[in-house]
Protein backbone atom coordinates (compact mmCIF):
# COMPACT_ATOMS: atom_id res chain seq x y z
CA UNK A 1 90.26 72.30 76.56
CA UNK A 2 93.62 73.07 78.30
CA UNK A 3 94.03 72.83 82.01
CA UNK A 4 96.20 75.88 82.97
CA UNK A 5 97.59 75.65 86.55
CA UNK A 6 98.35 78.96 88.61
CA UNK A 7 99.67 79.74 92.05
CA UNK A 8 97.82 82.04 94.30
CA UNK A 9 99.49 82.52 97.50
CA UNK A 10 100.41 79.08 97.78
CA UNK A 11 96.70 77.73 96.58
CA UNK A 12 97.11 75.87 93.38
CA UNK A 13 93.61 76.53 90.69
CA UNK A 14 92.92 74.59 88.28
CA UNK A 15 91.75 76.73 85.56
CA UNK A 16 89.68 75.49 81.98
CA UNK A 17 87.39 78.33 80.98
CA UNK A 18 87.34 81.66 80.29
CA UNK A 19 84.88 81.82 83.55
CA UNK A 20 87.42 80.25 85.78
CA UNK A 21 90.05 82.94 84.56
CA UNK A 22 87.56 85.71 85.06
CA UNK A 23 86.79 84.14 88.96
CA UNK A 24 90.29 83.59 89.90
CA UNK A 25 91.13 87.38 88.46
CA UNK A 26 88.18 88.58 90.72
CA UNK A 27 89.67 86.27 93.38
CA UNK A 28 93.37 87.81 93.25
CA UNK A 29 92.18 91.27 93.38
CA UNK A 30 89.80 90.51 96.79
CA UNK A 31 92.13 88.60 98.06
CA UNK A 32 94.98 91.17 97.37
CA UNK A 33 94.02 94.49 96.89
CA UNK A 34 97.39 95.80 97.57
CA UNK A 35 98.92 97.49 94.39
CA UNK A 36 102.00 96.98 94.17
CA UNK A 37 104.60 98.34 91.42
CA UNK A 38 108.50 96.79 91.59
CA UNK A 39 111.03 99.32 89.76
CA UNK A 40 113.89 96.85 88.34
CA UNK A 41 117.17 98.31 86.49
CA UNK A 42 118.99 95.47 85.30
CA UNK A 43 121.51 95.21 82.86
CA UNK A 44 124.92 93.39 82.16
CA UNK A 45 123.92 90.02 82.87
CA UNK A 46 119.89 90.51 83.82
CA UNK A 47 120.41 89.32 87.56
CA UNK A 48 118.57 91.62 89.48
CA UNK A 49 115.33 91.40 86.48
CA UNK A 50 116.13 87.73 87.41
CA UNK A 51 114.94 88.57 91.03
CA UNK A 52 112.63 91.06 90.55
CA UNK A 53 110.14 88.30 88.01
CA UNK A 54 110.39 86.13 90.98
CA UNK A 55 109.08 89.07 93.37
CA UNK A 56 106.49 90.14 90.45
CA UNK A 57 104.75 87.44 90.30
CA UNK A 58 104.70 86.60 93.72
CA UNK A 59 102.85 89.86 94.17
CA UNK A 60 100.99 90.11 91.08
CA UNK A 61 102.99 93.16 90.81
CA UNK A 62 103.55 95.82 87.97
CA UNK A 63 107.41 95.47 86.73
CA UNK A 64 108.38 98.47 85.12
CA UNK A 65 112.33 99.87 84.48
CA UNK A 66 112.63 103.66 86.33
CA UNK A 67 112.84 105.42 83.00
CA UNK A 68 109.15 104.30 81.95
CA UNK A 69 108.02 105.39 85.83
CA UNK A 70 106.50 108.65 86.49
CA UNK A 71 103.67 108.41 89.26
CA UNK A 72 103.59 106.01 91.62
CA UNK A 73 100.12 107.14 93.49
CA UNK A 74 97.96 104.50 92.57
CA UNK A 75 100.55 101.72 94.32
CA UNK A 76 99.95 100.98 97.67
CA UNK A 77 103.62 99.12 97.84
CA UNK A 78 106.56 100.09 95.62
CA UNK A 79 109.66 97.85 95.52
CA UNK A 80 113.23 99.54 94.41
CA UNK A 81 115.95 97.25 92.83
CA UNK A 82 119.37 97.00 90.73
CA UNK A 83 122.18 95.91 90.64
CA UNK A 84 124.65 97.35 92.87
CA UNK A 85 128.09 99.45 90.93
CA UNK A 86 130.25 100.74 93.50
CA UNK A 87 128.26 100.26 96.63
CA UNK A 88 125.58 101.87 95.08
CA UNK A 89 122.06 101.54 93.04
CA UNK A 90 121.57 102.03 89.62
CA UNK A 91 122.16 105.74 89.05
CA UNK A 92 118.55 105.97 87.12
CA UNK A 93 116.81 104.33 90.36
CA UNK A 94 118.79 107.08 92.84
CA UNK A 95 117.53 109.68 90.55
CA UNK A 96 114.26 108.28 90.69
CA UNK A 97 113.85 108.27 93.83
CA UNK A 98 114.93 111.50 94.07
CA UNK A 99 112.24 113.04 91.77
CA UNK A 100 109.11 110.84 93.53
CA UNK A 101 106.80 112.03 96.34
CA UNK A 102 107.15 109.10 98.70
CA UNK A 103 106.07 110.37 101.75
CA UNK A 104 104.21 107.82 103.54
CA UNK A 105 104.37 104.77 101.07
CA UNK A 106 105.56 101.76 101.66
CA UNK A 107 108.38 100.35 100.20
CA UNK A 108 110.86 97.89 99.86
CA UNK A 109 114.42 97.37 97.83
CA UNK A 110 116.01 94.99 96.46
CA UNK A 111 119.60 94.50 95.32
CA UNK A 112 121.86 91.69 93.36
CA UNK A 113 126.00 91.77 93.89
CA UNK A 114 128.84 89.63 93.25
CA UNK A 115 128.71 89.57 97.26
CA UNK A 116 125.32 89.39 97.91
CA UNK A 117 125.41 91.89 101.07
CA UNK A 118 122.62 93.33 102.07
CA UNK A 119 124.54 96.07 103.69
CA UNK A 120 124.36 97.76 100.02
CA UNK A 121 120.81 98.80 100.39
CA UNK A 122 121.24 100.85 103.38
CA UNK A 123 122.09 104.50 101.04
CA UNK A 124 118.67 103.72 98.99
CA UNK A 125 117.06 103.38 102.20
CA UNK A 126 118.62 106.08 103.57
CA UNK A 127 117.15 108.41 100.67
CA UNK A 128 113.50 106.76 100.59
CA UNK A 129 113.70 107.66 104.52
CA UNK A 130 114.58 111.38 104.32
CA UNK A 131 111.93 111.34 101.15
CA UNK A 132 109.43 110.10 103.52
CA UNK A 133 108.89 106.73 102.41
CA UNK A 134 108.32 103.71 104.85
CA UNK A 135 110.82 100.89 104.72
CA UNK A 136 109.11 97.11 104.93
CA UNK A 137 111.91 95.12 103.59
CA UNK A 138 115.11 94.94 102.23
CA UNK A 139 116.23 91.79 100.33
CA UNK A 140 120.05 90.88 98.92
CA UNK A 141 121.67 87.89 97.12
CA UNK A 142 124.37 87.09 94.99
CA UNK A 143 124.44 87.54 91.31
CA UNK A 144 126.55 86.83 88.83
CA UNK A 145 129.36 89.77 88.25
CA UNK A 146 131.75 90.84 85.30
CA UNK A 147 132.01 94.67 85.98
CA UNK A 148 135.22 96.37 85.83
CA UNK A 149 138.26 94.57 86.87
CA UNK A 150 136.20 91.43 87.79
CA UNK A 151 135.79 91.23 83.87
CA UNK A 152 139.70 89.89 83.72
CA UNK A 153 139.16 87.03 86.56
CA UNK A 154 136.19 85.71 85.05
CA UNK A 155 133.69 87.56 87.30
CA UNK A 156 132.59 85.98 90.60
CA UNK A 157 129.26 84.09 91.34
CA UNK A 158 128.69 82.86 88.37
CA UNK A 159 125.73 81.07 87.98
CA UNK A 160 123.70 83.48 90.47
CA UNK A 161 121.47 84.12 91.30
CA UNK A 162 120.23 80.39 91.59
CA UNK A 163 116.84 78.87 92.25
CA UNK A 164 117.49 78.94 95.92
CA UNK A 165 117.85 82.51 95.19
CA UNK A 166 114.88 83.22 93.41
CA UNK A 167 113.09 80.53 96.05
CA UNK A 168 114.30 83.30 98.56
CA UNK A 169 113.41 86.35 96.90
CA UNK A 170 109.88 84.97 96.27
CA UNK A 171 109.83 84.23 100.36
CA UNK A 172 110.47 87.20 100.75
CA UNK A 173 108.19 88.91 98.73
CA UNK A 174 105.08 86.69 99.90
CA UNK A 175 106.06 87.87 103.11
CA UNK A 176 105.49 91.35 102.35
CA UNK A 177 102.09 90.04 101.85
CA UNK A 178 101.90 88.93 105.44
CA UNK A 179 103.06 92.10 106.75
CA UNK A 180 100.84 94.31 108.45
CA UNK A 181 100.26 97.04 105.55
């Protein structure tokens, strides 16, 4: 029989039957019975899907792209994340956002650059605001970046995001599930 070793939280199981997957399933969902749903656009060099995996399973969260997204009402916690072109989110995100009744649920975005600022997140968190949405976090880091003239240079931070990145964006994500929600 194979030993299969999972994280919960921090708590390390030991798991070797179909019984002790079936407990530590039953576990999770007592333990957190916050459903959460993180909406990743990623392309170009997969950064920000980089990120949001880390995030994912740090919240035993759903990981879907915005195109294959169309309610969002059984999530108690929806995370928003892309790369950023031109100081912006995805396009695809912004317009899904734009089409989603978020009044009153909680949210948080996400972002990977060649810079890293979190500054970038502000207009998606301006728009989940004025849709209604509440803001619990907003998380930034570097990632690696070819796009447009940056392609002729070589792009910048290459080799981001790292595992201190990843380290950080699951740190942040388990502290979502310390927040009062």
């Amino acid at each position: 029989m194979t030993i299969i070793l999972k994280s919960l939280n921090g708590i390390t199981w030991e798991i070797g039957s179909e019984y002790d997957e079936t407990i530590f399933a039953l576990l999770k969902e007592t333990i957190f019975c916050l459903k959460t749903l993180i909406v990743c656009e990623s392309y170009h060099h997969k950064n920000t899907l980089k990120v949001a995996s880390r995030m994912a399973a740090e919240l035993y969260a759903d990981l879907l792209p915005a195109g294959e997204v169309d309610d969002i009402e059984k999530y108690d916690l929806v995370g928003f994340g892309s790369g950023i072109y031109f100081n912006k989110h995805h396009r695809r995100l912004r317009e899904l956002v734009e089409k989603l009744n978020l009044k009153d649920k909680r949210v948080f975005v996400f972002s990977t650059s060649g810079i890293g600022f979190k500054c970038f997140n502000r207009g998606l968190i301006r728009k989940l605001r004025k849709k209604g949405a509440v803001i619990v976090g907003s998380f930034a880091c570097r990632g690696y970046d070819t796009f447009g003239i940056l392609k002729k240079i070589g792009g910048i931070a290459r080799g981001r995001p790292n595992e201190l990145d990843l380290e950080k964006a699951e740190a942040f994500a388990h502290g979502l599930l310390r927040a009062d929600l």
